[in-house]
PDB file of N, CA and C in Angstrom:
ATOM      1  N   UNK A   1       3.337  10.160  14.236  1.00  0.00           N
ATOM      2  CA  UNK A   1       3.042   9.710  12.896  1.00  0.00           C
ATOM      3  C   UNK A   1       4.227   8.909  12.371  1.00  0.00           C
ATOM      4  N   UNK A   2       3.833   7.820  11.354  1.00  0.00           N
ATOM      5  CA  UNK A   2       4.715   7.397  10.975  1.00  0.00           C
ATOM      6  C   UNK A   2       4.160   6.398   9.442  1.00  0.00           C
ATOM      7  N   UNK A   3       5.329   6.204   8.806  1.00  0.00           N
ATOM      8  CA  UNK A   3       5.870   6.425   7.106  1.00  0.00           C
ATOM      9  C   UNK A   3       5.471   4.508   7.187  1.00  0.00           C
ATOM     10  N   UNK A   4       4.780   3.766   6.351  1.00  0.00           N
ATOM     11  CA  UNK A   4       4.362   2.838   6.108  1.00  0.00           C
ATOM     12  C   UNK A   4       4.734   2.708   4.322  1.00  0.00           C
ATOM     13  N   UNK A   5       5.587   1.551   4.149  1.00  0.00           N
ATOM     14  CA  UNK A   5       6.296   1.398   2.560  1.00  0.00           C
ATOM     15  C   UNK A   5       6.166  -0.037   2.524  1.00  0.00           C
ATOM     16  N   UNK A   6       5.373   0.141   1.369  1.00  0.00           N
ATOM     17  CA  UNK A   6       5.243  -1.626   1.031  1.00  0.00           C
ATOM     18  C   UNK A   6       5.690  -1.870  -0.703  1.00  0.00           C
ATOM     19  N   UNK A   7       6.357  -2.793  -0.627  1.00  0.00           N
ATOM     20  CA  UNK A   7       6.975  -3.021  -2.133  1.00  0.00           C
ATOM     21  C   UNK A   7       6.562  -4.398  -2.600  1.00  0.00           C
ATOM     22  N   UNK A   8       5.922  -4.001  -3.708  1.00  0.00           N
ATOM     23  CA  UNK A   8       5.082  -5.583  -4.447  1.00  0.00           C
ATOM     24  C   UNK A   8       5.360  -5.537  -6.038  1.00  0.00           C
ATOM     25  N   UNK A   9       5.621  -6.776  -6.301  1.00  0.00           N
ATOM     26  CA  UNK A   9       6.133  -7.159  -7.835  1.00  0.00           C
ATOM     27  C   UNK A   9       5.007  -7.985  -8.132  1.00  0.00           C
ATOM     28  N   UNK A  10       4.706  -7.735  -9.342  1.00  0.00           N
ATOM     29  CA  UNK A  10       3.939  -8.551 -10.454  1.00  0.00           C
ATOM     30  C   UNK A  10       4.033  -8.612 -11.556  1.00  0.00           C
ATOM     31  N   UNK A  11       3.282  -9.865 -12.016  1.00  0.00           N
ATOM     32  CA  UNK A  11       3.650 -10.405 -13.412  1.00  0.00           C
ATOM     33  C   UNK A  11       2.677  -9.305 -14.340  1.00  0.00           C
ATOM     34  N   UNK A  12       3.409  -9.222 -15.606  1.00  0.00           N
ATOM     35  CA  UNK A  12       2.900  -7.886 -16.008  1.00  0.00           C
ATOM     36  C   UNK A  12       1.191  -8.432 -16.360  1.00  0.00           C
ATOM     37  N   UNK A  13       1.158  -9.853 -16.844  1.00  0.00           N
ATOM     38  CA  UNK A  13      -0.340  -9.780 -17.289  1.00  0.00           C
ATOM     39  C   UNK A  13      -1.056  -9.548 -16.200  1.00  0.00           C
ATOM     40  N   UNK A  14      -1.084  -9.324 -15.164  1.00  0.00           N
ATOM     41  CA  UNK A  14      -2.029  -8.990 -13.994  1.00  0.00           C
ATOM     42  C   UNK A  14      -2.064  -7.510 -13.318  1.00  0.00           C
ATOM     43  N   UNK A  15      -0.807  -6.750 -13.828  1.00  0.00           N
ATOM     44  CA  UNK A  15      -0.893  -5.323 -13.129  1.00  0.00           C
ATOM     45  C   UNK A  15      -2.019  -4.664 -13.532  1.00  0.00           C
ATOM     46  N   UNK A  16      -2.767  -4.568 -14.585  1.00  0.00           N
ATOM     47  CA  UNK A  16      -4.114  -3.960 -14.714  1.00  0.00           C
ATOM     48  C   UNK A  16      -5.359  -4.557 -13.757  1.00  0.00           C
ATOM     49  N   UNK A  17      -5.318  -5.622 -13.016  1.00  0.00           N
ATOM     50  CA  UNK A  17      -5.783  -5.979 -12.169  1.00  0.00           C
ATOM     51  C   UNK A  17      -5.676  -5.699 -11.163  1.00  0.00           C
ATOM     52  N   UNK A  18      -4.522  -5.478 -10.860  1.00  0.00           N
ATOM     53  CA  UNK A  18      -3.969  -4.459  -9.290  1.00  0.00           C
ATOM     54  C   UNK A  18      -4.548  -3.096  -9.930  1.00  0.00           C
ATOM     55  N   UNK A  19      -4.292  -2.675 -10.501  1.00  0.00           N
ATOM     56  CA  UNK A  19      -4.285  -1.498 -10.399  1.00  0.00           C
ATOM     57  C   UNK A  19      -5.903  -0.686 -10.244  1.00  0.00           C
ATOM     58  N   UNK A  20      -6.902  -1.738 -10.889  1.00  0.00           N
ATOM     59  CA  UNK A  20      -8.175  -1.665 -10.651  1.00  0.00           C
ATOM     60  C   UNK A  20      -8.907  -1.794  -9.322  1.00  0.00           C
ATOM     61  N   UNK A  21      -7.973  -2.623  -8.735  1.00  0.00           N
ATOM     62  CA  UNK A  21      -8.426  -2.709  -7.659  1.00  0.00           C
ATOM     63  C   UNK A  21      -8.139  -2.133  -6.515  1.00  0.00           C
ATOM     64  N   UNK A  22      -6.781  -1.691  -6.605  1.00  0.00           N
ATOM     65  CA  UNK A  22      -5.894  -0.150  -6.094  1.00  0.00           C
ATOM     66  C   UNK A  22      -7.178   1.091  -5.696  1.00  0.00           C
ATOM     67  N   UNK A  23      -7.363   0.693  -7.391  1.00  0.00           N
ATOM     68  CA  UNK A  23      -8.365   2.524  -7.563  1.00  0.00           C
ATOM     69  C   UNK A  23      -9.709   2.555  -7.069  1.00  0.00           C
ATOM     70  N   UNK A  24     -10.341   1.498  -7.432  1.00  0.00           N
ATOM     71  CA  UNK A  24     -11.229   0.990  -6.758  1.00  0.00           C
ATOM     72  C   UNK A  24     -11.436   1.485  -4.720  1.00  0.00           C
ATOM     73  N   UNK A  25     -10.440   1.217  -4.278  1.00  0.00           N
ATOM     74  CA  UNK A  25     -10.526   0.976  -2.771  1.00  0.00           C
ATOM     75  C   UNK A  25      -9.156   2.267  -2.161  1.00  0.00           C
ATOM     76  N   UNK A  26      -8.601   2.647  -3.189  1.00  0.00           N
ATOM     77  CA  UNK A  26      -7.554   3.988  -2.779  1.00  0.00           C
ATOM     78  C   UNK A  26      -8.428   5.164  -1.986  1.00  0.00           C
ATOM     79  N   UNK A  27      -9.415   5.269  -2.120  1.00  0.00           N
ATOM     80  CA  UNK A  27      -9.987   6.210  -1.338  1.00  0.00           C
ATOM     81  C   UNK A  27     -10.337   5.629  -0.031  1.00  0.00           C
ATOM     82  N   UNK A  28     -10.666   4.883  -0.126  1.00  0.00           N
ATOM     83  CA  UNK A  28     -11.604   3.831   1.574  1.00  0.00           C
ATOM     84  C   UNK A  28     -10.193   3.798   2.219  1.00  0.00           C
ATOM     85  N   UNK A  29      -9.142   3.017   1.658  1.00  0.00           N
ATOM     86  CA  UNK A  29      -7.372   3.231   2.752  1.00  0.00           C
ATOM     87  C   UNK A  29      -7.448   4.867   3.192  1.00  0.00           C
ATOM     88  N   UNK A  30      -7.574   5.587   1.900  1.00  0.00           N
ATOM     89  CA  UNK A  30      -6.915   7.346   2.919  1.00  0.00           C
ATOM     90  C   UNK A  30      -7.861   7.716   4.029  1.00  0.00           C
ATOM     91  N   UNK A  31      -9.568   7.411   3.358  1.00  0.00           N
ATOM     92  CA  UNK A  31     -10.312   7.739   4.452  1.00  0.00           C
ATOM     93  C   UNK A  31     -10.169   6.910   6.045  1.00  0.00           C
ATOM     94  N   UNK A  32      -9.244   5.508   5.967  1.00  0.00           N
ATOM     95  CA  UNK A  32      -9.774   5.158   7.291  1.00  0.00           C
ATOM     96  C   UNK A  32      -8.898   6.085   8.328  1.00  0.00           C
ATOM     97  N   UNK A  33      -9.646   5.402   9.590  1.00  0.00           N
ATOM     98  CA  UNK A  33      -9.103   6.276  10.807  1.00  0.00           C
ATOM     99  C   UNK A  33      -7.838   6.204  11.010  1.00  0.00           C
ATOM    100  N   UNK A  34      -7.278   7.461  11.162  1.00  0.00           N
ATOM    101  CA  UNK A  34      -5.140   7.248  11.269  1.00  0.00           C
ATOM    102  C   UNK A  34      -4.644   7.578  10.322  1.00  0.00           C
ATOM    103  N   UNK A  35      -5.457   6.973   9.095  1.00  0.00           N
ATOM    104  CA  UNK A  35      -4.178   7.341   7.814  1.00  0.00           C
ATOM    105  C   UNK A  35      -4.487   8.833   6.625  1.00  0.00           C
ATOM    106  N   UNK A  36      -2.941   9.529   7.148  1.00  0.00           N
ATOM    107  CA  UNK A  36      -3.210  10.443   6.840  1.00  0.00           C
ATOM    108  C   UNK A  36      -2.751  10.871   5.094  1.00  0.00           C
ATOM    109  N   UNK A  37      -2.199  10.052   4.874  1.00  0.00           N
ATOM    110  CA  UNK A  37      -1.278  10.226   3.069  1.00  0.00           C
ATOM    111  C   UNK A  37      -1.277   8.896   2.429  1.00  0.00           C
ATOM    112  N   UNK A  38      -1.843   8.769   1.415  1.00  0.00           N
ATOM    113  CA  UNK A  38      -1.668   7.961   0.266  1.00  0.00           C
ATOM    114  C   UNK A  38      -1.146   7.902  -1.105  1.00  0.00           C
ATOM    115  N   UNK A  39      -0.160   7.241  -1.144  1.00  0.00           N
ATOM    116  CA  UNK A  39       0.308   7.497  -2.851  1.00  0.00           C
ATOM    117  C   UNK A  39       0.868   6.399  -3.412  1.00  0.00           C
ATOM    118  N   UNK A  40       0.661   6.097  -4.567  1.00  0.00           N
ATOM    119  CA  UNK A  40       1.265   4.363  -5.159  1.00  0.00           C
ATOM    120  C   UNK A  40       2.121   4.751  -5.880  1.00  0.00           C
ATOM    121  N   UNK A  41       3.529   4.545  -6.477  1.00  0.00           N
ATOM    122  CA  UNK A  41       5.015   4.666  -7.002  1.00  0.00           C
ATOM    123  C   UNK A  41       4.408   3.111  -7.791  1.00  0.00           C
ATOM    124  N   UNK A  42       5.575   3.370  -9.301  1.00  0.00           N
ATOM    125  CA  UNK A  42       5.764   2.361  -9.901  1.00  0.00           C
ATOM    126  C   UNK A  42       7.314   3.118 -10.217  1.00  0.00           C
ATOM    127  N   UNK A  43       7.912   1.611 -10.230  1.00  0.00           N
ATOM    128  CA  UNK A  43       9.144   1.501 -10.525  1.00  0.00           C
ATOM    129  C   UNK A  43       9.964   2.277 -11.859  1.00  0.00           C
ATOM    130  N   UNK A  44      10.279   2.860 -12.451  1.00  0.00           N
ATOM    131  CA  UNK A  44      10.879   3.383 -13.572  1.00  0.00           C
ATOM    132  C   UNK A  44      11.771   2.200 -14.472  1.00  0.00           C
ATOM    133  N   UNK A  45      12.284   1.713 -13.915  1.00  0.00           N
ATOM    134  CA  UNK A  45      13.354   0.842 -14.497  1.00  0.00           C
ATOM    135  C   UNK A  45      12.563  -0.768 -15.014  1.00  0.00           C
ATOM    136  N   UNK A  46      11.847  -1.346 -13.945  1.00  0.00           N
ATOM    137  CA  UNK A  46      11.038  -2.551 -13.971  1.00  0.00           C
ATOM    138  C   UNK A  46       9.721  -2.029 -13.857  1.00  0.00           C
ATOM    139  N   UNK A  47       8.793  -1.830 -13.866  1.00  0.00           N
ATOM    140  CA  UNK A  47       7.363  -1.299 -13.979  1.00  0.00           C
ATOM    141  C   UNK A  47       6.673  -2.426 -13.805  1.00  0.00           C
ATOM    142  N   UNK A  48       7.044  -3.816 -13.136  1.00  0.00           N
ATOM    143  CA  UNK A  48       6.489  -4.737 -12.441  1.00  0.00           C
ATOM    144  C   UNK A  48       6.279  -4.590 -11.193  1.00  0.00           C
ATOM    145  N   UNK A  49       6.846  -3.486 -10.767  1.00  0.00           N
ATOM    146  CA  UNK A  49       7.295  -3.324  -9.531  1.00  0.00           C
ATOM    147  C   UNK A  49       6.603  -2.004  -8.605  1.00  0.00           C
ATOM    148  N   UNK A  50       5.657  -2.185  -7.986  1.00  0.00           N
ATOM    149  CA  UNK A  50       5.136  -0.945  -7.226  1.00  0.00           C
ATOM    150  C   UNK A  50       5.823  -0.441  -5.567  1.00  0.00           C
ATOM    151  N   UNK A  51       5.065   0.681  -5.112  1.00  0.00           N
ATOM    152  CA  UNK A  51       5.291   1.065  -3.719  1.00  0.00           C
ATOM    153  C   UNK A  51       3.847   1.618  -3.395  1.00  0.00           C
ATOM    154  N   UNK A  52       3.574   1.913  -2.498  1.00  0.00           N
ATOM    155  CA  UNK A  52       2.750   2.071  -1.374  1.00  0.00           C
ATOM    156  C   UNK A  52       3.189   2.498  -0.408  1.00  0.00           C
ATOM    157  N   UNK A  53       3.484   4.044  -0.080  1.00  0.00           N
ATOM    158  CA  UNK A  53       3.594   4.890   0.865  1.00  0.00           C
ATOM    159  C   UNK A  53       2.110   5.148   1.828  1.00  0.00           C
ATOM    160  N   UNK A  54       2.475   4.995   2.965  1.00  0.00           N
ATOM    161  CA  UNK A  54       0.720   5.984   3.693  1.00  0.00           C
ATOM    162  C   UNK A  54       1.760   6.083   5.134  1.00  0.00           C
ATOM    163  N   UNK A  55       0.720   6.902   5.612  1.00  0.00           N
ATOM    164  CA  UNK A  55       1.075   8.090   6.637  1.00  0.00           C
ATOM    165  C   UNK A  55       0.189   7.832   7.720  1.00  0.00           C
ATOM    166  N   UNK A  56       0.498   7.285   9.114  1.00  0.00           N
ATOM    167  CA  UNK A  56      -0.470   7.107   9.972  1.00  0.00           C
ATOM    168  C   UNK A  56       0.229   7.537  11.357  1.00  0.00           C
ATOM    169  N   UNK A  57      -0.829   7.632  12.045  1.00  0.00           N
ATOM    170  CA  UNK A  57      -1.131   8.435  13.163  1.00  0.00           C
ATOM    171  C   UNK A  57      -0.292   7.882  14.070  1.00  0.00           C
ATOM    172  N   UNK A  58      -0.758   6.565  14.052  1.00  0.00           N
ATOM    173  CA  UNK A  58       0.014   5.605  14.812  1.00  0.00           C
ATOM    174  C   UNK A  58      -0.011   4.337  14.463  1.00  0.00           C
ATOM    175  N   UNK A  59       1.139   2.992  14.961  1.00  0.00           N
ATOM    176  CA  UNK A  59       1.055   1.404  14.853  1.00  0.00           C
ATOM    177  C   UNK A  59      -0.616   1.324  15.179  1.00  0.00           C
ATOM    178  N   UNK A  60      -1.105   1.509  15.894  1.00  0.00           N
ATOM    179  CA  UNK A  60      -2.295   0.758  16.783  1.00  0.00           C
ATOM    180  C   UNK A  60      -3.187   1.301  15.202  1.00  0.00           C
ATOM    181  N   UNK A  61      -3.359   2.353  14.774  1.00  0.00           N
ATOM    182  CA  UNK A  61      -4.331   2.922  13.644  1.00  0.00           C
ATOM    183  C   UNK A  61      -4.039   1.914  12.306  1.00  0.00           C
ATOM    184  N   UNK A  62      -2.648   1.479  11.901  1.00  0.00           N
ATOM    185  CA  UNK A  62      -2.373   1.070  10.816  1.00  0.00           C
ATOM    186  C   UNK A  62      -2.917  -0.837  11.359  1.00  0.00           C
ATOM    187  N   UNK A  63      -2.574  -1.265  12.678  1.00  0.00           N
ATOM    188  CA  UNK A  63      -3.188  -2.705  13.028  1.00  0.00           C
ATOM    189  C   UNK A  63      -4.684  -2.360  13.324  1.00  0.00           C
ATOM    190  N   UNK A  64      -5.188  -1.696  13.287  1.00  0.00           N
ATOM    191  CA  UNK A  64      -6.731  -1.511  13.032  1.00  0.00           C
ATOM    192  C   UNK A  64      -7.037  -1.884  11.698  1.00  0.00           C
ATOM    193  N   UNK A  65      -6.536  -0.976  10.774  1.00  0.00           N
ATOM    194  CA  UNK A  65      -6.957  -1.122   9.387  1.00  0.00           C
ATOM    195  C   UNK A  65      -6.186  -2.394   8.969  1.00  0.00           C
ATOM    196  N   UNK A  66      -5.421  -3.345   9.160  1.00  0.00           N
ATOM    197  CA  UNK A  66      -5.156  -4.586   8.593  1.00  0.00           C
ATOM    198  C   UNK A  66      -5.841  -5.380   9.370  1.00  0.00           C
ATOM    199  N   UNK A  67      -6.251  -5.041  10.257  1.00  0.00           N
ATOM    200  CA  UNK A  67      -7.313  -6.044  10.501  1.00  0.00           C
ATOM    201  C   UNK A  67      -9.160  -6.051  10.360  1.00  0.00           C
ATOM    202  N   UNK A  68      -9.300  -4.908   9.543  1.00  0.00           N
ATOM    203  CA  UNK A  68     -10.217  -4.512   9.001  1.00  0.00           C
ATOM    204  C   UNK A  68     -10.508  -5.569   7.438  1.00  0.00           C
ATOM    205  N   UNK A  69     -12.177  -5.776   7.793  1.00  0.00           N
ATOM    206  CA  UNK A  69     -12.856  -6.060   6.487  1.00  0.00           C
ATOM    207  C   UNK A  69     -12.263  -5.202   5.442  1.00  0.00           C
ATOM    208  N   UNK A  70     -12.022  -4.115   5.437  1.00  0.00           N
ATOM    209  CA  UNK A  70     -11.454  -3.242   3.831  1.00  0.00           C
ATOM    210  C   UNK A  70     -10.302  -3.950   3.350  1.00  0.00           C
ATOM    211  N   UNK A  71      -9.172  -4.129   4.347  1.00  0.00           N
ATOM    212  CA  UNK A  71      -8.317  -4.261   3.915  1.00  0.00           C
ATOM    213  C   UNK A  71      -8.008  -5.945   3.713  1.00  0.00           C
ATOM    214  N   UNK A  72      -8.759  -7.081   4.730  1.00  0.00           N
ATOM    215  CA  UNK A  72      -9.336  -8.149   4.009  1.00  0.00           C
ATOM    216  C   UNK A  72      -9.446  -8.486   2.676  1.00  0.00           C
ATOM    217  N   UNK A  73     -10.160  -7.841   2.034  1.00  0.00           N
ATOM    218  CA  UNK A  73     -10.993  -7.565   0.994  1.00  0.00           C
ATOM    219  C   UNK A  73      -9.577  -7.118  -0.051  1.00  0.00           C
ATOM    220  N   UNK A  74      -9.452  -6.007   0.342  1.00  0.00           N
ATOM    221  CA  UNK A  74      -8.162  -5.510  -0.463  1.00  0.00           C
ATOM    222  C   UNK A  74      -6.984  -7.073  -1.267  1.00  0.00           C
ATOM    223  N   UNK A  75      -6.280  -7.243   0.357  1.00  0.00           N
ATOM    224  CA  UNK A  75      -5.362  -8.028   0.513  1.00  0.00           C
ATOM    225  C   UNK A  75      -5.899  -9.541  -0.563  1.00  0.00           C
ATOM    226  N   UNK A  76      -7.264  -9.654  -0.409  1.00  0.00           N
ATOM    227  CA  UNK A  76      -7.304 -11.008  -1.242  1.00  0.00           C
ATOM    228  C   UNK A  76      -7.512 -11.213  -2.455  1.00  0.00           C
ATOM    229  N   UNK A  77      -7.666  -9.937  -3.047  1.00  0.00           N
ATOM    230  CA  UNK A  77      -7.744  -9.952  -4.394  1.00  0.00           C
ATOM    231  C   UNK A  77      -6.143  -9.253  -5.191  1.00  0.00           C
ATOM    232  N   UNK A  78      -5.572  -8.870  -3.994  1.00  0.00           N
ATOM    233  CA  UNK A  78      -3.733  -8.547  -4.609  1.00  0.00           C
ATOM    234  C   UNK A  78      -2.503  -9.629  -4.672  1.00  0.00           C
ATOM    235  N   UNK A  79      -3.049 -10.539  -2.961  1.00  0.00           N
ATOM    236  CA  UNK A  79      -1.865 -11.148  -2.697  1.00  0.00           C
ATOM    237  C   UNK A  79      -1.960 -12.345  -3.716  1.00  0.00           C
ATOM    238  N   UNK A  80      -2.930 -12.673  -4.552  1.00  0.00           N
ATOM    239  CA  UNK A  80      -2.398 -13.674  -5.788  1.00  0.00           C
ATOM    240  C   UNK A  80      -1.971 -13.402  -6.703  1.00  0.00           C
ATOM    241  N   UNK A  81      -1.825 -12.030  -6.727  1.00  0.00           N
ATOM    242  CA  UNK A  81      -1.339 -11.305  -8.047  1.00  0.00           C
ATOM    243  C   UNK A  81       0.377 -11.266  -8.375  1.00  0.00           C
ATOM    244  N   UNK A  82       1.363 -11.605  -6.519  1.00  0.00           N
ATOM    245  CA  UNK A  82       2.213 -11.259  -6.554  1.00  0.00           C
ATOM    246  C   UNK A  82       2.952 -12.313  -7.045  1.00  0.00           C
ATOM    247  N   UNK A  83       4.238 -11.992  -7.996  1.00  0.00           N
ATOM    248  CA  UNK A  83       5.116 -12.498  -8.462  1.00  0.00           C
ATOM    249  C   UNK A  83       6.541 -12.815  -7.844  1.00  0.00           C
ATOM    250  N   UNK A  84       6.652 -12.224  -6.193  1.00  0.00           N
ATOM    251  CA  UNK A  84       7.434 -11.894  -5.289  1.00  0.00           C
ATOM    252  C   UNK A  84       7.134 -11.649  -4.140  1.00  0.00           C
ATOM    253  N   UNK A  85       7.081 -12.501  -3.067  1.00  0.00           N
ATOM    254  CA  UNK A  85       7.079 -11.998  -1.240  1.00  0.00           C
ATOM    255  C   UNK A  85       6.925 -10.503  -1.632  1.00  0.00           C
ATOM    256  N   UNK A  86       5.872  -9.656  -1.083  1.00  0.00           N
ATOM    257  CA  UNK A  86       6.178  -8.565  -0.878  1.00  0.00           C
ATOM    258  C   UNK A  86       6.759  -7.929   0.757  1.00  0.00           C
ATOM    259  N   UNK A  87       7.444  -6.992   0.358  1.00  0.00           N
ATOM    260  CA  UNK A  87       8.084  -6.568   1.522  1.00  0.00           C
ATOM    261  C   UNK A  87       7.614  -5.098   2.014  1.00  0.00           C
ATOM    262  N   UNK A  88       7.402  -5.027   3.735  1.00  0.00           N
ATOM    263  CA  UNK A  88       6.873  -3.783   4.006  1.00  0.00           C
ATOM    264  C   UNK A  88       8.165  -3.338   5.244  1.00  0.00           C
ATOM    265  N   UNK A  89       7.752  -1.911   5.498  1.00  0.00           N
ATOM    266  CA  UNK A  89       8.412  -1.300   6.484  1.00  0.00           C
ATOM    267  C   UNK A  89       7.620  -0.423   6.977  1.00  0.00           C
ATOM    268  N   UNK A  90       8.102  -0.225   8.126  1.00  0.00           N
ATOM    269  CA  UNK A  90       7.064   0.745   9.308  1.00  0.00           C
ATOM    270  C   UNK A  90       8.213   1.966   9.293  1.00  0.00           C
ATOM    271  N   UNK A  91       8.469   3.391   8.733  1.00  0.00           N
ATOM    272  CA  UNK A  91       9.736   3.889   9.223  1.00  0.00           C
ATOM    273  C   UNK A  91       9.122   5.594   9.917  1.00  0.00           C
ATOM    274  N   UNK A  92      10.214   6.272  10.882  1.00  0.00           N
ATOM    275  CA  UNK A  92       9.801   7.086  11.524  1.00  0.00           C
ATOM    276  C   UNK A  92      10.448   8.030  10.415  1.00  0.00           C
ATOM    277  N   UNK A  93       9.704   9.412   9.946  1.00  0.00           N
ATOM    278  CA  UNK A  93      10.358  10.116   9.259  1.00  0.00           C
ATOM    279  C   UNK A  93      11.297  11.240  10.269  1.00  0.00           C
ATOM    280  N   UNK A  94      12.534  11.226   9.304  1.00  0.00           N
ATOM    281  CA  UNK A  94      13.344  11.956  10.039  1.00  0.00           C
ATOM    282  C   UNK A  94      13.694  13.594  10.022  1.00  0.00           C
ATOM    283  N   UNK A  95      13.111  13.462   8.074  1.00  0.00           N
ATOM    284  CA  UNK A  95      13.322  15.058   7.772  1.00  0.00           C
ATOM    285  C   UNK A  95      12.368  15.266   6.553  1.00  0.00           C
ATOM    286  N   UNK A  96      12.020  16.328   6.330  1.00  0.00           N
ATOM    287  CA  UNK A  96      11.091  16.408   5.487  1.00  0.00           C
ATOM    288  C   UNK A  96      11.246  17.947   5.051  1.00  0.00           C
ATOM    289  N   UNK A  97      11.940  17.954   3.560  1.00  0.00           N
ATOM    290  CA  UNK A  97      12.048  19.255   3.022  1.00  0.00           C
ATOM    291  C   UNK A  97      10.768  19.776   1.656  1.00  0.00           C
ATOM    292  N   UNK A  98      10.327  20.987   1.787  1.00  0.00           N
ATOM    293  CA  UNK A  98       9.237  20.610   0.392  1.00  0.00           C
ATOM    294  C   UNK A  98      10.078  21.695   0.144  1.00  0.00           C
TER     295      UNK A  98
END
């Protein structure tokens, strides 16, 4: 398994638009195959600014679902929203205390 973090900025008149469309399709991302955790972070300091944590099984499960109609779909109604390149990372978790 492994830790998937994506960081996206937007202009504030459009974050209610992300965010509709977030909620909208937040269930169809956790349900697909592989991904096991979903959760969206907004920034504290700038609140233009989100995250996107999810949890997958494996690379091959997470290049399934980006190359999936859902996430198609997803991707084209966000990526005009952004106010900033968004930036992602693939990371292996190392420790995990609850």
């Amino acid at each position: 398994m492994f830790v998937r973090i994506v960081k996206m900025s937007f202009n504030e008149n459009v974050i209610d638009l992300f965010l509709e469309n977030f909620d909208a399709n937040k269930h169809k991302i956790r349900g697909f195959e592989g991904c096991q955790f979903l959760e969206l972070y907004r920034d504290k300091n700038d609140t233009s600014i989100f995250f996107t944590y999810s949890y997958w099984d494996s690379e091959t499960d997470l290049e399934a679902y980006r190359q999936s109609d859902l996430f198609k779909n997803v991707w084209s109604k966000t990526k005009p929203l952004f106010n900033a390149k968004p930036e992602a990372w693939s990371v292996d978790k190392v420790t995990s205390l609850k």
